[in-house]
C-alpha atoms as a PDB file:
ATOM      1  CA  UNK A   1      35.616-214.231 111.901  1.00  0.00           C
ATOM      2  CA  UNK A   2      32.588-216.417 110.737  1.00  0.00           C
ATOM      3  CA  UNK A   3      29.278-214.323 108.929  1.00  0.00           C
ATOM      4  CA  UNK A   4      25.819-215.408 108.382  1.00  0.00           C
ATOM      5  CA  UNK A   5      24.237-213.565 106.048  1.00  0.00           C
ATOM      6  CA  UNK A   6      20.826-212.669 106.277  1.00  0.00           C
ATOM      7  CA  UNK A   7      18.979-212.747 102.409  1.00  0.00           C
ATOM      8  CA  UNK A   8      15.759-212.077 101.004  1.00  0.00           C
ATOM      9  CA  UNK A   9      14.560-214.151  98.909  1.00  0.00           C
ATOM     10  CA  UNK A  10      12.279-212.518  95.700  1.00  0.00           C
ATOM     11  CA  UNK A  11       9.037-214.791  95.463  1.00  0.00           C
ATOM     12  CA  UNK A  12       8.921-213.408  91.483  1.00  0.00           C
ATOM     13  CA  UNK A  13      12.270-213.749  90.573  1.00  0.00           C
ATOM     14  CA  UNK A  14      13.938-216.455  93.169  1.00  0.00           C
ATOM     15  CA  UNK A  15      16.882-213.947  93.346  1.00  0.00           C
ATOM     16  CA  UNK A  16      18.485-214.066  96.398  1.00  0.00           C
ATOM     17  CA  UNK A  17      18.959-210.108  97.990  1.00  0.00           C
ATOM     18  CA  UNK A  18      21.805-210.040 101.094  1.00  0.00           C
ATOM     19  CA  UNK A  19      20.150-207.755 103.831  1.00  0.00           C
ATOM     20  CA  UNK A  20      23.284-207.557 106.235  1.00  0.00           C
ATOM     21  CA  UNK A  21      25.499-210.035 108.192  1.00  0.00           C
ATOM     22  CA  UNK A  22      25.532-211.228 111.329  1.00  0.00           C
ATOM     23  CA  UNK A  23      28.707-212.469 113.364  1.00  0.00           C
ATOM     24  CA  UNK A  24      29.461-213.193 116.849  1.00  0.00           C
ATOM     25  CA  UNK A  25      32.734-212.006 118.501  1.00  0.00           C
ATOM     26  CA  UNK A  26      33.352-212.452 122.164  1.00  0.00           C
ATOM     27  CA  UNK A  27      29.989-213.174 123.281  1.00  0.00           C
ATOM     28  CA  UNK A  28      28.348-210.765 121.522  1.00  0.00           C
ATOM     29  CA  UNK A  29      26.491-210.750 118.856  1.00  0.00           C
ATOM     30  CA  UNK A  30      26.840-208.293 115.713  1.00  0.00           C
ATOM     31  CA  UNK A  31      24.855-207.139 112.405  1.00  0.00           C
ATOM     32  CA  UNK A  32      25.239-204.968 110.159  1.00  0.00           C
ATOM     33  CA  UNK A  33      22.944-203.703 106.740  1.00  0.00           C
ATOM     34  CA  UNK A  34      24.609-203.707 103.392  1.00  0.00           C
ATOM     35  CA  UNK A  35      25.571-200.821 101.980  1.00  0.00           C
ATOM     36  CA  UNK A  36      22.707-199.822  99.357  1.00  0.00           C
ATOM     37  CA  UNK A  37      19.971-201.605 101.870  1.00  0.00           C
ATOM     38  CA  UNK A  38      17.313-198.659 101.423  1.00  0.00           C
ATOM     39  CA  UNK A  39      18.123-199.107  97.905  1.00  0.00           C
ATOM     40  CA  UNK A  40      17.350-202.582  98.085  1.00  0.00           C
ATOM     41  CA  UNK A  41      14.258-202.086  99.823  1.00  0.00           C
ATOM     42  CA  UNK A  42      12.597-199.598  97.621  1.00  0.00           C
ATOM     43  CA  UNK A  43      13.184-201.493  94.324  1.00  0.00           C
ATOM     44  CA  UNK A  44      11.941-205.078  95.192  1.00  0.00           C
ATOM     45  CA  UNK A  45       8.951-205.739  96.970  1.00  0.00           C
ATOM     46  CA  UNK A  46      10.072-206.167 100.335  1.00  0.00           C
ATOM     47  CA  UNK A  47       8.514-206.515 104.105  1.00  0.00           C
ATOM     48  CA  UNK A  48      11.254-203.732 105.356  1.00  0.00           C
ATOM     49  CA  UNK A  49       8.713-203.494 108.515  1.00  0.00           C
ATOM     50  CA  UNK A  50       9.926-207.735 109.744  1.00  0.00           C
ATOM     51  CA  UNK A  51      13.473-205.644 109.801  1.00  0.00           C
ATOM     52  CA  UNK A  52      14.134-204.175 113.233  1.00  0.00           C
ATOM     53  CA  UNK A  53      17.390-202.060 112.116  1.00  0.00           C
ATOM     54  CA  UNK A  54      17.336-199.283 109.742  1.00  0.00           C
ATOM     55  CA  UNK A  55      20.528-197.446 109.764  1.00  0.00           C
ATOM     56  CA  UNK A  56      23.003-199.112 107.347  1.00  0.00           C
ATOM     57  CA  UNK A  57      25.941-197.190 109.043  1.00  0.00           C
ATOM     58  CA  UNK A  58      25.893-198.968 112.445  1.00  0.00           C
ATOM     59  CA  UNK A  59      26.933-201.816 113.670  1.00  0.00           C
ATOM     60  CA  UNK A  60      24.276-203.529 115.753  1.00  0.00           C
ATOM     61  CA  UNK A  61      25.520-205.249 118.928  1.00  0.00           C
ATOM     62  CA  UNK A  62      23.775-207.293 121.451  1.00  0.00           C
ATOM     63  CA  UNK A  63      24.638-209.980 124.301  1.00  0.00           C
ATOM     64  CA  UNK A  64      21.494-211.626 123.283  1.00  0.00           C
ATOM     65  CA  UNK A  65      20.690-213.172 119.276  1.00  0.00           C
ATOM     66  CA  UNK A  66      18.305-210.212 117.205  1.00  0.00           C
ATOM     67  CA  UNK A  67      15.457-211.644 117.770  1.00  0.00           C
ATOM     68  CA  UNK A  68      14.750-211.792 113.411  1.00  0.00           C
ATOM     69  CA  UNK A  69      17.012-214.760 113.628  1.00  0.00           C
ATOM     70  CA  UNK A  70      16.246-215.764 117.408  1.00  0.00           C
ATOM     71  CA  UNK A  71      12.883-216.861 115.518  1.00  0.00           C
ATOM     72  CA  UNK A  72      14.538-219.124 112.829  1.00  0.00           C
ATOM     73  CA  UNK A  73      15.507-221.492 115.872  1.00  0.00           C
ATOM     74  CA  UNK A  74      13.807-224.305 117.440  1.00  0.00           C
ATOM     75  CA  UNK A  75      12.044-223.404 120.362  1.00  0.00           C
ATOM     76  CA  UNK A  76      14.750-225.864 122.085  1.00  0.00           C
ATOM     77  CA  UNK A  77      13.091-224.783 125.922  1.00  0.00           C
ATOM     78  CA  UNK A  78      10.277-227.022 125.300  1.00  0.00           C
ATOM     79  CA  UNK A  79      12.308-229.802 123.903  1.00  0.00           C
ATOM     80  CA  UNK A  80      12.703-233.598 126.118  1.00  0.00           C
ATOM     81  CA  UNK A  81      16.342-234.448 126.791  1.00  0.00           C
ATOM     82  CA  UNK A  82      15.850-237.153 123.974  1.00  0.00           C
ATOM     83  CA  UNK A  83      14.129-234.505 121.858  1.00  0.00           C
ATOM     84  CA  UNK A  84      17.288-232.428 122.319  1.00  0.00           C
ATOM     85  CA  UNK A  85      19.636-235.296 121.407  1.00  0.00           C
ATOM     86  CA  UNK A  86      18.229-236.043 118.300  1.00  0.00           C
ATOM     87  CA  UNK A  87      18.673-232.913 117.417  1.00  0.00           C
ATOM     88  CA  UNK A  88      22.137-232.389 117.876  1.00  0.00           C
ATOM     89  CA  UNK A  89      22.834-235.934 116.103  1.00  0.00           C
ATOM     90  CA  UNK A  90      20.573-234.360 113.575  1.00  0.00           C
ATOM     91  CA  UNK A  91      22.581-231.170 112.907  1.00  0.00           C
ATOM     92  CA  UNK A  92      25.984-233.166 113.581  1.00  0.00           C
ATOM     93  CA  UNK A  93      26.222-230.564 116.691  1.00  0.00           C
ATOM     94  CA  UNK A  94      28.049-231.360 120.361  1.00  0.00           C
ATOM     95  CA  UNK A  95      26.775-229.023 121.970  1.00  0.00           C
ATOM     96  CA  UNK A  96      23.659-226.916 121.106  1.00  0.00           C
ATOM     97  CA  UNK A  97      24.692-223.246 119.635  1.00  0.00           C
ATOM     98  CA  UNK A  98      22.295-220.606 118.431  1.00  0.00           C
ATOM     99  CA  UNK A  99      24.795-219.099 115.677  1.00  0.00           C
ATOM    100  CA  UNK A 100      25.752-222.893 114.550  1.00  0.00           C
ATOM    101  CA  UNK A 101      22.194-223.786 114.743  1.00  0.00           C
ATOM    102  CA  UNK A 102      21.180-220.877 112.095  1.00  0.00           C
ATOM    103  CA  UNK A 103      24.452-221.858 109.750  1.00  0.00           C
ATOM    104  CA  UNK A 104      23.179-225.563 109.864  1.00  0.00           C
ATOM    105  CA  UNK A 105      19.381-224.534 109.064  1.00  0.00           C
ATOM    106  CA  UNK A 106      19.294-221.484 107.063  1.00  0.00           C
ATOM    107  CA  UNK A 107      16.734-220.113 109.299  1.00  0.00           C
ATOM    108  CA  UNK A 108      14.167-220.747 107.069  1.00  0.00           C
ATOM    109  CA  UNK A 109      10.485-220.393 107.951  1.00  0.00           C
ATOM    110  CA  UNK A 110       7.284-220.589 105.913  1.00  0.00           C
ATOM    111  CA  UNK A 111       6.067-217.536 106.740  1.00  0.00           C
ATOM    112  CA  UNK A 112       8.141-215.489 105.161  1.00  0.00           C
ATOM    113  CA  UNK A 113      11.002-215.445 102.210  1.00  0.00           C
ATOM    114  CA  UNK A 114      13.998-214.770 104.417  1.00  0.00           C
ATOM    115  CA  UNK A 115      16.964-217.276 104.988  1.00  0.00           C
ATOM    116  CA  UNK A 116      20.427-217.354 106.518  1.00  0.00           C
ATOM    117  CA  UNK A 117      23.631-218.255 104.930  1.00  0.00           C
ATOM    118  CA  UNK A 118      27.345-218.614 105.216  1.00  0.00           C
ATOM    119  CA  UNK A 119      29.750-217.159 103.444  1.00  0.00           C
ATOM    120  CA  UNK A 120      28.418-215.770  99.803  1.00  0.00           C
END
């Protein structure tokens, strides 16, 4: 099975900080903290509100993509059949895929330090 792993990215230090991981099995999408995530969150300084889970002893599980990484996608519902060619070519994709999409892209935004990786 395939992870993504959600990180936080320190704006002092550039040191990358893994939040939890994020896999999808069956149709479903998964996520779970990191052991030591309250830990994490209390010593850096970190927006632990733009993190809808809390409890780093479940496993969160949803038909639907969380929506903290739903946001890291193109908005691909307002995209032109061309529009949405190009960027499949772009991303050497076939078809378009939400959890391929994020490994491709990293999720990154401007707004805020957070990014999505493969394997670490």
């Amino acid at each position: 099975m395939e992870y993504l792993y959600l990180k936080w990215i320190s704006p002092k230090t550039g040191k990358k900080h893994i939040i939890g991981a994020l896999c999808i099995k069956n149709g479903k999408y998964y996520f779970k903290l990191v052991k030591g995530y309250k830990k994490i969150k209390d010593e850096i300084e970190f927006p632990s509100n733009t993190i809808p889970f809390s409890d780093e002893n479940k496993i969160y599980e949803s038909k639907e993509l969380f929506s903290i990484f739903k946001i890291r996608l193109p908005d691909i519902e307002k995209y032109s059949e061309n529009e949405m060619k190009e960027l499949l070519e772009e991303y050497k994709l076939e078809t378009y895929d939400e959890f391929e999409m994020l490994k491709q892209t990293s999720g990154r935004l401007r707004l805020d330090n957070f990014i999505v990786e493969g394997e670490v």
